[in-house]
Protein backbone atom coordinates (compact mmCIF):
# COMPACT_ATOMS: atom_id res chain seq x y z
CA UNK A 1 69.43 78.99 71.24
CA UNK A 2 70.36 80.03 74.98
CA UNK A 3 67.93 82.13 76.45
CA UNK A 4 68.93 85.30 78.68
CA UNK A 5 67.21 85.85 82.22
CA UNK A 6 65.21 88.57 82.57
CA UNK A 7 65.40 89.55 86.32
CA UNK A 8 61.25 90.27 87.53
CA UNK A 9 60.54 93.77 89.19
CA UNK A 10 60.48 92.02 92.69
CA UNK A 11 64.13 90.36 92.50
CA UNK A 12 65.00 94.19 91.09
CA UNK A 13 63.59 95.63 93.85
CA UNK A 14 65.36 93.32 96.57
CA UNK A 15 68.65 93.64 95.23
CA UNK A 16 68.20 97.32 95.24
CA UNK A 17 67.28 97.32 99.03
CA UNK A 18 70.36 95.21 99.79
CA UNK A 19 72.30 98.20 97.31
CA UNK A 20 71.20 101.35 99.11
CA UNK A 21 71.69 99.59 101.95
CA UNK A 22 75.48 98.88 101.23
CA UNK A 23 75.91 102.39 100.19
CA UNK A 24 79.40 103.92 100.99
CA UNK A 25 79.55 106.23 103.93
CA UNK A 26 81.22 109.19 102.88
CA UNK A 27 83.46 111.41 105.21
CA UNK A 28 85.00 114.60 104.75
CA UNK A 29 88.38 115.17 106.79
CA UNK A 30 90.90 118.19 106.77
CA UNK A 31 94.23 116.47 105.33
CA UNK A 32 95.98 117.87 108.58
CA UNK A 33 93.87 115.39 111.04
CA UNK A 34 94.97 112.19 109.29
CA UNK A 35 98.30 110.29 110.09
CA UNK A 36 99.53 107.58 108.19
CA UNK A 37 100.75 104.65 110.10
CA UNK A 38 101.50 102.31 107.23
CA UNK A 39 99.71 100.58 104.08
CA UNK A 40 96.88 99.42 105.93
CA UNK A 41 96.20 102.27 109.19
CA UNK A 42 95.20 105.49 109.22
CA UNK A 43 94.80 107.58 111.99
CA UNK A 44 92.40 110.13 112.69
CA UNK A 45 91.50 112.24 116.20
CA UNK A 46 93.23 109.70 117.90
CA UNK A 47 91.60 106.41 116.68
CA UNK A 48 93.51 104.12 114.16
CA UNK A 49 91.02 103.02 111.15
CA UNK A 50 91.81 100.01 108.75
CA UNK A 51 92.27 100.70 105.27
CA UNK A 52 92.55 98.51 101.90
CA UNK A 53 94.66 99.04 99.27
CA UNK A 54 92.45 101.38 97.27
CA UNK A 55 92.28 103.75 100.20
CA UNK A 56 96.34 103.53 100.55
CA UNK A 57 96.61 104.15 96.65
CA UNK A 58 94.63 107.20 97.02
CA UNK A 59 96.53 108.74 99.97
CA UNK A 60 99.03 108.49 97.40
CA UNK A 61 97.63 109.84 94.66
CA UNK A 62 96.16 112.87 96.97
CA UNK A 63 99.99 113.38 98.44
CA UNK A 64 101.99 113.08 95.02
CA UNK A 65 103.76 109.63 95.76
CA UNK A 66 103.28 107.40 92.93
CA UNK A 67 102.78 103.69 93.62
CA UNK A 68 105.49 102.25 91.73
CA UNK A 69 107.92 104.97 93.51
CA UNK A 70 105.80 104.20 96.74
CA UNK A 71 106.63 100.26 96.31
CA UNK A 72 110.17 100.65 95.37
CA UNK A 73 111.21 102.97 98.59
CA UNK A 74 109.34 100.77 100.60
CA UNK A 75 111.95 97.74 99.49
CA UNK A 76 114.66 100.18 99.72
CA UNK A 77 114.11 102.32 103.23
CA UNK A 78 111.53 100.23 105.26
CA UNK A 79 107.89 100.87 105.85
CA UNK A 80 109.11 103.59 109.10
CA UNK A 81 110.41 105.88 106.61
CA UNK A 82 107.00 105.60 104.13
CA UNK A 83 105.05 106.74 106.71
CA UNK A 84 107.85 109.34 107.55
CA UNK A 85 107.42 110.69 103.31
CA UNK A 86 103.69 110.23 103.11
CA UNK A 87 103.11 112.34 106.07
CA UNK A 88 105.40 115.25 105.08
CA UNK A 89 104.22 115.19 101.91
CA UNK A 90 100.65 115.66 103.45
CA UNK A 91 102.43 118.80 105.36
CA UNK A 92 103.51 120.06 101.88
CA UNK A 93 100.07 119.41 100.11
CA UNK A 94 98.28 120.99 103.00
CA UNK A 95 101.01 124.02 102.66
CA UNK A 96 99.47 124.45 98.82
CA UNK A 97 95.82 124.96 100.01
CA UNK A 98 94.65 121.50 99.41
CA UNK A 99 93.21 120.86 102.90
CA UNK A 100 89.96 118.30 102.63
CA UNK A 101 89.98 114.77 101.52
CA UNK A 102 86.95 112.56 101.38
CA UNK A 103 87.36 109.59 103.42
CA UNK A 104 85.49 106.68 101.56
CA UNK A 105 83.76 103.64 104.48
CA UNK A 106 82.49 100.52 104.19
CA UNK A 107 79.34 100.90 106.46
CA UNK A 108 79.99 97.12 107.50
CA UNK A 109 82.89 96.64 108.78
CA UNK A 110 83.57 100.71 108.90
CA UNK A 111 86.72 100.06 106.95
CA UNK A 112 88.06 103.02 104.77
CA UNK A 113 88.06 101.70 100.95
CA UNK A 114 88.94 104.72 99.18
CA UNK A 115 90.22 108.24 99.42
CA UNK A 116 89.01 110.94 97.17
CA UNK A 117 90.36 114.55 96.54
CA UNK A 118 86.63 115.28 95.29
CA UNK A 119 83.75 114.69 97.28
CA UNK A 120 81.93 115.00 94.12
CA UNK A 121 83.37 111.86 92.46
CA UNK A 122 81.43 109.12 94.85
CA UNK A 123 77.66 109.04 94.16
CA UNK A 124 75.19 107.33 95.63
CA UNK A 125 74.24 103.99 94.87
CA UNK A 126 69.92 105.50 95.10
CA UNK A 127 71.44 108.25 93.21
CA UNK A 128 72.83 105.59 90.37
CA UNK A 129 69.95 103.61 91.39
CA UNK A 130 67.61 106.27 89.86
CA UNK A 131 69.41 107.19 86.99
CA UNK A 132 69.96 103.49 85.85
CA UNK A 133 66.00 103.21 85.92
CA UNK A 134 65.66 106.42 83.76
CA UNK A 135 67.82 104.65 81.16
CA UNK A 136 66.35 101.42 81.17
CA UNK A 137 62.75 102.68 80.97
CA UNK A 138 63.16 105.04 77.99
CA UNK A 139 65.34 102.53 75.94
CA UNK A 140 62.90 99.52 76.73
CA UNK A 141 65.94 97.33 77.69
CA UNK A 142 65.23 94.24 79.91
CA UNK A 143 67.78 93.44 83.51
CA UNK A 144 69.58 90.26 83.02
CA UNK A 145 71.50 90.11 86.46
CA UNK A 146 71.99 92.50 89.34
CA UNK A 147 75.07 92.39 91.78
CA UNK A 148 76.01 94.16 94.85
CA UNK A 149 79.56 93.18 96.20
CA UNK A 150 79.99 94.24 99.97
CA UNK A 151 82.08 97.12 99.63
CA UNK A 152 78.83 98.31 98.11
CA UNK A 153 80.10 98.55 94.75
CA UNK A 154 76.61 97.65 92.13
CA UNK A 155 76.67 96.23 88.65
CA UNK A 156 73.79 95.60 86.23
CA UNK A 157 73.49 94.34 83.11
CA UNK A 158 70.97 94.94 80.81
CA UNK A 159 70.05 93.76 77.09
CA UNK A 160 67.89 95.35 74.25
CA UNK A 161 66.38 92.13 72.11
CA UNK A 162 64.65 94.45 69.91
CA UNK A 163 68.61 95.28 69.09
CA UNK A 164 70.14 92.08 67.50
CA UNK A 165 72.59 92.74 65.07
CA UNK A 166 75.46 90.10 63.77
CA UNK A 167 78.72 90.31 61.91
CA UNK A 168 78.84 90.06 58.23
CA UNK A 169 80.16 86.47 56.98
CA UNK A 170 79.93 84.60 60.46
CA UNK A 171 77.10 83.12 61.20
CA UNK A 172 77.89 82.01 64.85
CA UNK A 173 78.26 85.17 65.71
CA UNK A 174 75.05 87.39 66.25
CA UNK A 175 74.59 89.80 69.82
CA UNK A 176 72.32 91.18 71.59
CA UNK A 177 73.31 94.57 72.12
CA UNK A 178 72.94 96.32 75.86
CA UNK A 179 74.04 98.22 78.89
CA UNK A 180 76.42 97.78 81.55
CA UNK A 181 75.54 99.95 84.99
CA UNK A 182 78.67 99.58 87.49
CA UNK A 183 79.08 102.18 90.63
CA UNK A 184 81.45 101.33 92.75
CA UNK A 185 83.50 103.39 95.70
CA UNK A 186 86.75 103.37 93.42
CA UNK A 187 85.44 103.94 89.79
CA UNK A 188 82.73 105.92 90.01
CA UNK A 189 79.02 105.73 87.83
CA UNK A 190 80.31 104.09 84.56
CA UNK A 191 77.70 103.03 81.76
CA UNK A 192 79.70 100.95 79.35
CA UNK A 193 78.42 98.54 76.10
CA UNK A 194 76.95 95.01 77.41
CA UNK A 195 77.42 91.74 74.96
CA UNK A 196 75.58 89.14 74.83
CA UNK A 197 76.28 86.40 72.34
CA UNK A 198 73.36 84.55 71.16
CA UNK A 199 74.68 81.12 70.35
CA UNK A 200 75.91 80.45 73.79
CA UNK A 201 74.36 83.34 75.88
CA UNK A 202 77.94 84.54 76.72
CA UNK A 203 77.98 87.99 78.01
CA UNK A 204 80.71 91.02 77.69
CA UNK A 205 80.93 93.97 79.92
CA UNK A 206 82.78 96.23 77.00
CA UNK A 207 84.79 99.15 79.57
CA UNK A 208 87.35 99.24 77.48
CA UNK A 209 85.53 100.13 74.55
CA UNK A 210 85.50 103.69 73.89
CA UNK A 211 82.24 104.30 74.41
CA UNK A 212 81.98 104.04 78.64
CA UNK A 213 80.63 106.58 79.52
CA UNK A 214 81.74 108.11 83.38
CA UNK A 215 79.74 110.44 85.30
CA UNK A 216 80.99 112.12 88.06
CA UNK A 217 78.88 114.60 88.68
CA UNK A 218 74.83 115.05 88.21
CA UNK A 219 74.57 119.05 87.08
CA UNK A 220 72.52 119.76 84.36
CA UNK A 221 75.41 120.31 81.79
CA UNK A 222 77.00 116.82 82.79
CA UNK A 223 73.92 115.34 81.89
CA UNK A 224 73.10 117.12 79.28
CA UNK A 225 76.61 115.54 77.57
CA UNK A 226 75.95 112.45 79.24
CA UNK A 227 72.33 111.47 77.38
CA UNK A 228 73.61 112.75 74.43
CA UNK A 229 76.25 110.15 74.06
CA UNK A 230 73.80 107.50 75.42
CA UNK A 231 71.50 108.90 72.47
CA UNK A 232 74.74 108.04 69.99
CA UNK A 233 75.58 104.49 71.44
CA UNK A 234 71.35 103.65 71.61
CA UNK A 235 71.47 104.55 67.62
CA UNK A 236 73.76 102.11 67.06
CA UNK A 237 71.91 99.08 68.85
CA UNK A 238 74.68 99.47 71.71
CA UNK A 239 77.21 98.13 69.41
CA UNK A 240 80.77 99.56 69.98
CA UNK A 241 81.94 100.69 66.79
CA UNK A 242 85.98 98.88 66.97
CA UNK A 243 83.99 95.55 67.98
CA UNK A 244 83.57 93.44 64.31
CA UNK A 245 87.42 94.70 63.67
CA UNK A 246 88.61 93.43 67.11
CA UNK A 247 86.42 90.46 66.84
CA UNK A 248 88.01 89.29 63.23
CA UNK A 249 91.34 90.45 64.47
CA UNK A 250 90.69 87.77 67.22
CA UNK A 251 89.36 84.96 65.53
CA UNK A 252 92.60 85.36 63.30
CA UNK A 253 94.74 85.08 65.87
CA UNK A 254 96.28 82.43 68.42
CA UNK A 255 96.45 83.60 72.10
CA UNK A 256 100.26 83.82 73.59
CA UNK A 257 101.15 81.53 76.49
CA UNK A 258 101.32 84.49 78.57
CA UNK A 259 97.59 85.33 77.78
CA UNK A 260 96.24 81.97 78.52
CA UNK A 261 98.26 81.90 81.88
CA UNK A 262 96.65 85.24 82.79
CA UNK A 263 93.28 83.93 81.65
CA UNK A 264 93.56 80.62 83.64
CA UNK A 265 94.88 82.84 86.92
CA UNK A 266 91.91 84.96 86.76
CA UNK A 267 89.62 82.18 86.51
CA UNK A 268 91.38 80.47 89.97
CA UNK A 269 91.23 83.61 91.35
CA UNK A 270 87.95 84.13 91.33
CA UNK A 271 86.60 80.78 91.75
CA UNK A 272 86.73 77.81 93.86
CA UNK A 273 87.52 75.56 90.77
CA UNK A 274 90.99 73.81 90.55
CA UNK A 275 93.60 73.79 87.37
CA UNK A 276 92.00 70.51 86.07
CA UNK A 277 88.69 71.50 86.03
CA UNK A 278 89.51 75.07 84.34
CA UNK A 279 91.03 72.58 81.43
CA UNK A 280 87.59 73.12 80.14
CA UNK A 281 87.24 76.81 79.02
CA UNK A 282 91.50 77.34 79.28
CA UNK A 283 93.62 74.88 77.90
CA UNK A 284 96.98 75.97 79.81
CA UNK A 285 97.75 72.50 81.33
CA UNK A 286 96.86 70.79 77.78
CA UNK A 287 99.08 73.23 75.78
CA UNK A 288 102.18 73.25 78.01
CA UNK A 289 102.03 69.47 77.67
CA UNK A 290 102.04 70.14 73.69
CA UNK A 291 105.72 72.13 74.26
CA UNK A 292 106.85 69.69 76.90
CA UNK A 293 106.38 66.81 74.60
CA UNK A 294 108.68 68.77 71.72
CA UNK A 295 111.04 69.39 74.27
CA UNK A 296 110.56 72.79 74.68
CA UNK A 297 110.47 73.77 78.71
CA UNK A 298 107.66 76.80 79.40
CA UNK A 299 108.01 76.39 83.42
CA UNK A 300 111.84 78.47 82.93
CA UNK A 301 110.45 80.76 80.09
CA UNK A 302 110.26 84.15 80.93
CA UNK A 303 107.10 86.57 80.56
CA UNK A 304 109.22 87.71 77.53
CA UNK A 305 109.32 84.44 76.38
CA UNK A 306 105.70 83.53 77.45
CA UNK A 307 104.27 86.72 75.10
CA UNK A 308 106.29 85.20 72.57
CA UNK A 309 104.89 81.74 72.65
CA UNK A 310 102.29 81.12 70.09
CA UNK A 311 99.25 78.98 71.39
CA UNK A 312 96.72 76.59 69.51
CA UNK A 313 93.88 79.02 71.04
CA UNK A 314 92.71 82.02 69.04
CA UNK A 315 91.90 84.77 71.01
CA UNK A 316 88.77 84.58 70.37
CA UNK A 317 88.09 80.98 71.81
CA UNK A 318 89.83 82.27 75.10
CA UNK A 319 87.83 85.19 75.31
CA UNK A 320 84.48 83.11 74.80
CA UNK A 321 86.09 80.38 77.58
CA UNK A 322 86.62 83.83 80.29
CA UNK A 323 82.39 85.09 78.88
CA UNK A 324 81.05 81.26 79.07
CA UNK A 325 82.74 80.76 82.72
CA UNK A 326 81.42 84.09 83.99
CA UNK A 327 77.97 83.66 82.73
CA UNK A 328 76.93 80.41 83.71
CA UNK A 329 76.43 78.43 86.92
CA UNK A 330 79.17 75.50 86.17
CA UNK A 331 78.89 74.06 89.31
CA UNK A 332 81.88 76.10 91.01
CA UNK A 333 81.70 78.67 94.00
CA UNK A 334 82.02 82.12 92.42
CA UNK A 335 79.86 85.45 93.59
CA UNK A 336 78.15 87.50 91.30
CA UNK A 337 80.43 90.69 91.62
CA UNK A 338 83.38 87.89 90.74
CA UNK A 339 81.43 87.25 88.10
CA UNK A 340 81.27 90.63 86.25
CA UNK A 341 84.44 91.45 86.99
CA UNK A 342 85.66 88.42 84.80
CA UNK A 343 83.21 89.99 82.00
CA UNK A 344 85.33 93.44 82.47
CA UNK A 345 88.61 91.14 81.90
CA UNK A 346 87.36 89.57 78.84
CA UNK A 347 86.86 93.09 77.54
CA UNK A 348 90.44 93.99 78.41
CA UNK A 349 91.66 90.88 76.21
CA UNK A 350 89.34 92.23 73.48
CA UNK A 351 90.90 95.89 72.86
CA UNK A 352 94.67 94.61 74.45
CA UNK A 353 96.69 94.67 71.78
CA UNK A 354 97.41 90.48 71.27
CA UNK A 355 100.94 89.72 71.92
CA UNK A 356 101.15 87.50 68.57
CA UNK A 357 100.21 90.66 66.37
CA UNK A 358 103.34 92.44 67.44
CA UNK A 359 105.37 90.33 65.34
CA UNK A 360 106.26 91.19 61.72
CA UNK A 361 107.89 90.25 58.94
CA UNK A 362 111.60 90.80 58.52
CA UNK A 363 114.19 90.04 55.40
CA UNK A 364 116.53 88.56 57.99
C-alpha cells in the first residue's frame, strides 16, 4: 500500500518562513484616486501600477460591470471606451458613498493581484498560519505537503490515519480522511475536506463539497460558527457526506469527450508534459482514434457534440488519472501550487453534474 509523506516540523517551519514572507501587501485607496487605463494598468497619484486579471475582475465587480458585459463591449466599442465606462462608473459608485477599496500587492514584483471592497476579506497568511496549527494540533492530523505559490497564495494538506473509513461493497476503495488549508489573495481562508485514497495514495482537495468552510473574518462569533462546523466535519472522519453517492455515480458512468478534453488541457496546462505522454492518466488521443477508425470525425464536433460523446472512461478512472498526476513526481516539471490546484479540479469533476447523466430515456 502507498504510503503518505508526513512533512517533519523543520520542512513545516521553512515553508512557513518562505509563506509569511510572501504575504500580500494590503493597501487601502479612496476609489476617487484610482484611474483605469485598461485591463492590465491602474493608475494611482500619478504612477501607473500593473495589474492581473483578478485585480481587473474586481475593479469590476467593485464598479458594477460584469465580466461577460465587460468582455462583450470591449469587442464591440474598443478598449478607449472601457476605460471611458469603468471610470464613470467609479464616479457613480463613489457618488453612493462607497469611497475605499483595498488594493491587493504582490510584495515581489509590487504587482496589484486583487481588489477588494472589504479590507476584512484578505487575512494574513501568519494569521492563517496560526489558525491552521490550532486545527491540526487539537485533531492530531499529520501535514502531507505544504505549498506557497508566489502571489503568496498557501495550501496545506493534511490527513487523519486514525480516520480511515471505506465504501461499502468496493474494496479498492478505502480513504484517509483530512484537511485542506488554502489562503490565497483572491479566495480568502478556506478549510475544505482532503482525500486521500489508500490504494494508490491519490489525493482530493474536496472545495466543492459542501462542507468548505470560508472565513473571512476572525471575531469571536465567526469563530465560534466556524469550530463548530469543523467539530461536525471532524465527527464524521472528514468524510463529505454526498462523497460514496458521487463516487458510485462515477464509477457508473463513462466520461464525455468534452470532459476528457478538459481533463487532458488541464494537465498540459499545468505541466511541462506533452499529449503523448499524458496518454497515460487521459486517454484523449487513444479514444479519438477509436471514433476516427468508425468514421466518426470529433476534430469538427462541436462542444455540444463533444458533451454528447460517450467515452470508454468512467468518470471515475479520469478523476483518479487528474489525483494520480497531481500527487506524484512522474518525472514532468509541475510546481506544487500547480499541483493542488489540479486536486481542486478533480473535485470540480466529482460534484459537476457528468454530461452522460443528462440523458434519459424517451418513447421516441
Amino acid at each position: 500500500m502507498p504510503k503518505f509523506e508526513t512533512l517533519s516540523q523543520q520542512v513545516f517551519d521553512d515553508k512557513a518562513k518562505i509563506a509569511v514572507n510572501k504575504t500580500p501587501i494590503r493597501k487601502e485607496v479612496n476609489i476617487r484616486d484610482i484611474e483605469i487605463i485598461n485591463d492590465t494598468t491602474l493608475k494611482l497619484e500619478d504612477h501607473q501600477i500593473r495589474m492581473n486579471r483578478d485585480a481587473f475582475k474586481g475593479i469590476c465587480k467593485a464598479v458594477g460591470l460584469p465580466v461577460g458585459f465587460d468582455k462583450t463591449f470591449t469587442a464591440s466599442f474598443g478598449d478607449k471606451a472601457r476605460q471611458q465606462l469603468i471610470n464613470r462608473l467609479k464616479v457613480a459608485v463613489q457618488a453612493k458613498g462607497n469611497t475605499t477599496l483595498s488594493l491587493v500587492v504582490n510584495p515581489d514584483t509590487r504587482e496589484i493581484i486583487n481588489v477588494q471592497k472589504d479590507p476584512r476579506d484578505l487575512i494574513s497568511n501568519q494569521t492563517f498560519l496560526d489558525t491552521s496549527s490550532n486545527i491540526i494540533n487539537k485533531y492530531g492530523l499529520e501535514v502531507n505537503d505544504f505549498s506557497v505559490n508566489n502571489d503568496g497564495g498557501v495550501v496545506i494538506n493534511t490527513s487523519s490515519p486514525k480516520n480511515v473509513w471505506g465504501i461499502n461493497g468496493l474494496p479498492n476503495e478505502e480513504f484517509y480522511g483530512g484537511i485542506s488549508f488554502t489562503n490565497s489573495p483572491t479566495g480568502g481562508f478556506m478549510v475544505s475536506p482532503f482525500l486521500h485514497r489508500l490504494v494508490c495514495a491519490n489525493g482530493i482537495m474536496g472545495k466543492t463539497f459542501e462542507e468548505s468552510l470560508s472565513l473571512g473574518q476572525m471575531d469571536g462569533r465567526s469563530m465560534e460558527t466556524f469550530w463548530a462546523q469543523l467539530n461536525l466535519l471532524a465527527d464524521r472522519s472528514f468524510r463529505p457526506l454526498e462523497f460514496e453517492n458521487r463516487l458510485r455515480l462515477a464509477m457508473n458512468t463513462r466520461a464525455s469527450l468534452f470532459e476528457l478534453e478538459s481533463a487532458h488541457d488541464s494537465l498540459k496546462a499545468f505541466s511541462d508534459a506533452d499529449n503523448k505522454e499524458l496518454e497515460a492518466w487521459v486517454p484523449l488521443h487513444t479514444t479519438r482514434a477509436r471514433f476516427h477508425a468508425a468514421n466518426i470525425d470529433t476534430i469538427t464536433f462541436s462542444t455540444g457534440q463533444k458533451k454528447g460523446a460517450k467515452t470508454g472512461t468512467t468518470v471515475w478512472d479520469l478523476i483518479n488519472g487528474v489525483t494520480h498526476f497531481a500527487s506524484h513526481d512522474n518525472g514532468f516539471r509541475i510546481d506544487d501550487y500547480d499541483r493542488r490546484r489540479l486536486q481542486v479540479e478533480a473535485s470540480r469533476m466529482m460534484t459537476n453534474n457528468f454530461d452522460m447523466t443528462n440523458f434519459v430515456p424517451s418513447p421516441f
